[in-house]
Protein backbone atom coordinates (compact mmCIF):
# COMPACT_ATOMS: atom_id res chain seq x y z
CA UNK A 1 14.76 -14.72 12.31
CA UNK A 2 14.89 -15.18 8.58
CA UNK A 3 12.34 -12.90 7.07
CA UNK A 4 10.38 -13.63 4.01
CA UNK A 5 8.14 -11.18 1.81
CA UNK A 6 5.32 -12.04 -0.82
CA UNK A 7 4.47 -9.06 -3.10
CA UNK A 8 1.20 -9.17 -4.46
CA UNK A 9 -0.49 -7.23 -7.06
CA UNK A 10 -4.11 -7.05 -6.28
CA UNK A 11 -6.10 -7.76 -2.67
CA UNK A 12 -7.95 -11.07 -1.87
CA UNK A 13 -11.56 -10.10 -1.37
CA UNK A 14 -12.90 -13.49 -0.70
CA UNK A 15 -13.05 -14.62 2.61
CA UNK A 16 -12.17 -18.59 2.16
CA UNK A 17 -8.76 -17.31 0.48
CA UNK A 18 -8.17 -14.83 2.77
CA UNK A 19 -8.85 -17.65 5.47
CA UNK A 20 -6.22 -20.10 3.56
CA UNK A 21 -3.64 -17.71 3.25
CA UNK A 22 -3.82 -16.73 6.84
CA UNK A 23 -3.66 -20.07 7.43
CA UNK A 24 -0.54 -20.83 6.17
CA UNK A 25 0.76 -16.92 7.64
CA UNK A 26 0.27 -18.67 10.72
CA UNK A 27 2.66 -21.71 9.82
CA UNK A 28 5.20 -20.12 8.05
CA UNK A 29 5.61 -17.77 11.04
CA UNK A 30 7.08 -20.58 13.45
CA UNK A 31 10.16 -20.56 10.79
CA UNK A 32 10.23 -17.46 9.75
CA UNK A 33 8.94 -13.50 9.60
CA UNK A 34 6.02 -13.04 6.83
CA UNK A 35 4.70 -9.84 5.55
CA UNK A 36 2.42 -9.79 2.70
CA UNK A 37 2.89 -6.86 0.63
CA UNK A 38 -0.36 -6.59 -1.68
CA UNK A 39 0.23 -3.90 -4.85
CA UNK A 40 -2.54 -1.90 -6.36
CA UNK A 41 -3.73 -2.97 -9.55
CA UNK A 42 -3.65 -0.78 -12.05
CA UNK A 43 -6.82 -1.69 -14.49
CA UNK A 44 -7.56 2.00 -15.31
CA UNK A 45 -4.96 2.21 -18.08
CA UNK A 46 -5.18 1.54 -21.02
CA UNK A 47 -3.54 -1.97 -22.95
CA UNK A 48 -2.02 -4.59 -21.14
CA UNK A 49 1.48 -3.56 -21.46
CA UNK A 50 0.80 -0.19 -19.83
CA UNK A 51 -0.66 -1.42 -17.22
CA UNK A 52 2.28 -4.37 -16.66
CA UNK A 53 4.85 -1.21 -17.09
CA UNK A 54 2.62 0.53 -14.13
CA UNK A 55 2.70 -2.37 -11.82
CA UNK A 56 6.31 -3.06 -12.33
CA UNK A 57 7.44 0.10 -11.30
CA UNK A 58 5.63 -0.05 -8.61
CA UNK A 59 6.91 -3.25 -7.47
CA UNK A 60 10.52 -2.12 -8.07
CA UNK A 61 9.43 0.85 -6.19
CA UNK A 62 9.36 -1.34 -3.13
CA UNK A 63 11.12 -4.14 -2.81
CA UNK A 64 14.79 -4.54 -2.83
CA UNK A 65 15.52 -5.53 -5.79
CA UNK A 66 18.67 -7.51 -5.35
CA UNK A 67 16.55 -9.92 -3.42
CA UNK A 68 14.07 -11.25 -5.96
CA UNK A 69 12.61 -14.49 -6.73
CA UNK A 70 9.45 -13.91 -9.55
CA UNK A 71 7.06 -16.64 -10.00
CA UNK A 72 6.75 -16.55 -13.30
CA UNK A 73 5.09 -19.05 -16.07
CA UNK A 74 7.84 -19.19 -17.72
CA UNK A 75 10.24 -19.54 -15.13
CA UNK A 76 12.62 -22.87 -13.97
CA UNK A 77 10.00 -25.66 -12.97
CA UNK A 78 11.22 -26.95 -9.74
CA UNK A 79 10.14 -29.73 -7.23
CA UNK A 80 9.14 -28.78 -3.42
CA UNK A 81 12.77 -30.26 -2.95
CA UNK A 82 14.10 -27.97 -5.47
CA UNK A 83 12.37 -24.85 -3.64
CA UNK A 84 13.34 -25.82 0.17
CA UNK A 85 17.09 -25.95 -1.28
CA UNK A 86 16.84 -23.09 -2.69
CA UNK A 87 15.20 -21.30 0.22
CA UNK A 88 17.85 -22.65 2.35
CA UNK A 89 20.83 -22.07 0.31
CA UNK A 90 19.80 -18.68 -0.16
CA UNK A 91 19.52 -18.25 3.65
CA UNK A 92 22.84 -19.61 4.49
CA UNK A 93 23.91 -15.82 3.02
CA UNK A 94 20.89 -13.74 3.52
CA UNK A 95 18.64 -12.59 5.83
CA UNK A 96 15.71 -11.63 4.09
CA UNK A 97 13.79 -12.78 0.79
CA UNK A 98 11.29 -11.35 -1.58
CA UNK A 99 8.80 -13.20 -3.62
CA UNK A 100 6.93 -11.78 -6.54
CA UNK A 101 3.38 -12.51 -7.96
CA UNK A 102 3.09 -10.10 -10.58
CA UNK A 103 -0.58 -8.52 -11.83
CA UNK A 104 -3.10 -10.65 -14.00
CA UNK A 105 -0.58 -8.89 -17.33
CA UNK A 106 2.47 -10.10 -15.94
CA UNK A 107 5.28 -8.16 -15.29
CA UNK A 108 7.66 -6.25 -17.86
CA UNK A 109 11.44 -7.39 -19.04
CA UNK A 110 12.47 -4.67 -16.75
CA UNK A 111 11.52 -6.53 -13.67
CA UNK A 112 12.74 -10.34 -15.27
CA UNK A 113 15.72 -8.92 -15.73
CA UNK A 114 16.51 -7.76 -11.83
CA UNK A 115 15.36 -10.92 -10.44
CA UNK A 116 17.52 -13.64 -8.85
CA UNK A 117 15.40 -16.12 -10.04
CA UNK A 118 12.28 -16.92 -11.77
CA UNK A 119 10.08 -19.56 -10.24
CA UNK A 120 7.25 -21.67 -12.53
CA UNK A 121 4.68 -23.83 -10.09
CA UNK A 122 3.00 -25.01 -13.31
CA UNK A 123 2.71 -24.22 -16.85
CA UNK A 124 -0.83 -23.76 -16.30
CA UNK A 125 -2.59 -20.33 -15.27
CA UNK A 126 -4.42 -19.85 -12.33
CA UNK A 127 -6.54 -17.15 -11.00
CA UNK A 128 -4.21 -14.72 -8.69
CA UNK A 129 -6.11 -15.07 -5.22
CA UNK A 130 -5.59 -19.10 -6.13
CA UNK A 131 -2.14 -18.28 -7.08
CA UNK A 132 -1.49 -16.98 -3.49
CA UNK A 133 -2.70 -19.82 -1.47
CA UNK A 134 -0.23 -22.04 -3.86
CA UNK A 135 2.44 -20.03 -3.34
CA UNK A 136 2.07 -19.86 0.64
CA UNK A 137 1.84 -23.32 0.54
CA UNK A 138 5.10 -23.94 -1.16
CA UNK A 139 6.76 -21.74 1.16
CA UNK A 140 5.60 -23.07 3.81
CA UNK A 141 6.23 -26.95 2.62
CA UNK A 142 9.78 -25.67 1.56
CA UNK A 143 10.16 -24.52 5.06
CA UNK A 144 9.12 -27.53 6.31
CA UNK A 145 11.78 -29.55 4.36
CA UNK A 146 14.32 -27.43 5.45
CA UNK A 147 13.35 -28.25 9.24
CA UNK A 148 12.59 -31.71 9.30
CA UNK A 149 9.01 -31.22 10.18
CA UNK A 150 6.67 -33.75 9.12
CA UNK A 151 4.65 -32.34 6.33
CA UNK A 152 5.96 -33.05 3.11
CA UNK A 153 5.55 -36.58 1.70
């Protein structure tokens, strides 16, 4: 079964986005493996760039860093289309995939520069526990493409 992870920086307290984002857990799972991987933040140092340095190296710390797709502001815009064939190319090859939603500072060059790919959903910014629910959706629509499943319109 393909698996997919979704590193997060930070933890959903709020119960209606924890609901949506178990939600779409629960579809994702009949195509593939989903483990959420949620990051401390690290809002105890100092400027902004520390604390993106701190929360990259975590992130690097733990994901496999070959495997990287960052949603990222400035990354390639790309249709639902774009995403399932993307998704699917990617898992003609591979196994396994990691997403990335960096902290509320972004994440440093260091991290950019190991990804695969860098993912935009919108030029506009969102709060992070939004973010998530977006993201999971576009997964799971992607995944939907990819299958034939009616969904997507």
């Amino acid at each position: 079964m393909l698996k997919i992870n979704l590193y997060c920086v930070g933890n959903l307290k709020d119960k209606s986005y924890v609901d949506m984002c178990n939600e779409y857990s629960k579809r994702i799972s009949r195509f593939a493996k989903l483990n959420i991987i949620e990051l401390k933040e690290r809002n105890e140092l100092s400027n902004q760039l520390q604390i993106a340095e701190a929360e990259t190296k975590e992130i690097l710390s733990k994901v496999n860093q070959d495997k990287i797709v960052l949603f990222d502001v400035k990354g390639e815009n790309l249709s639902s289309e774009q995403l399932a064939s993307f998704i699917d190319n990617y898992f003609q090859t591979n196994s396994e995939l990691n997403f990335v939603i960096g902290g509320s500072y972004g994440v440093s060059d260091s991290l950019k520069d190991e990804c695969q790919k860098k993912i935009s959903l919108s030029k506009m910014t969102f709060p992070h526990r939004l973010f998530r629910v977006m993201a999971l959706e576009q997964i799971y629509r992607a995944l939907t493409i990819i299958n034939n499943v009616a969904y997507h319109k």
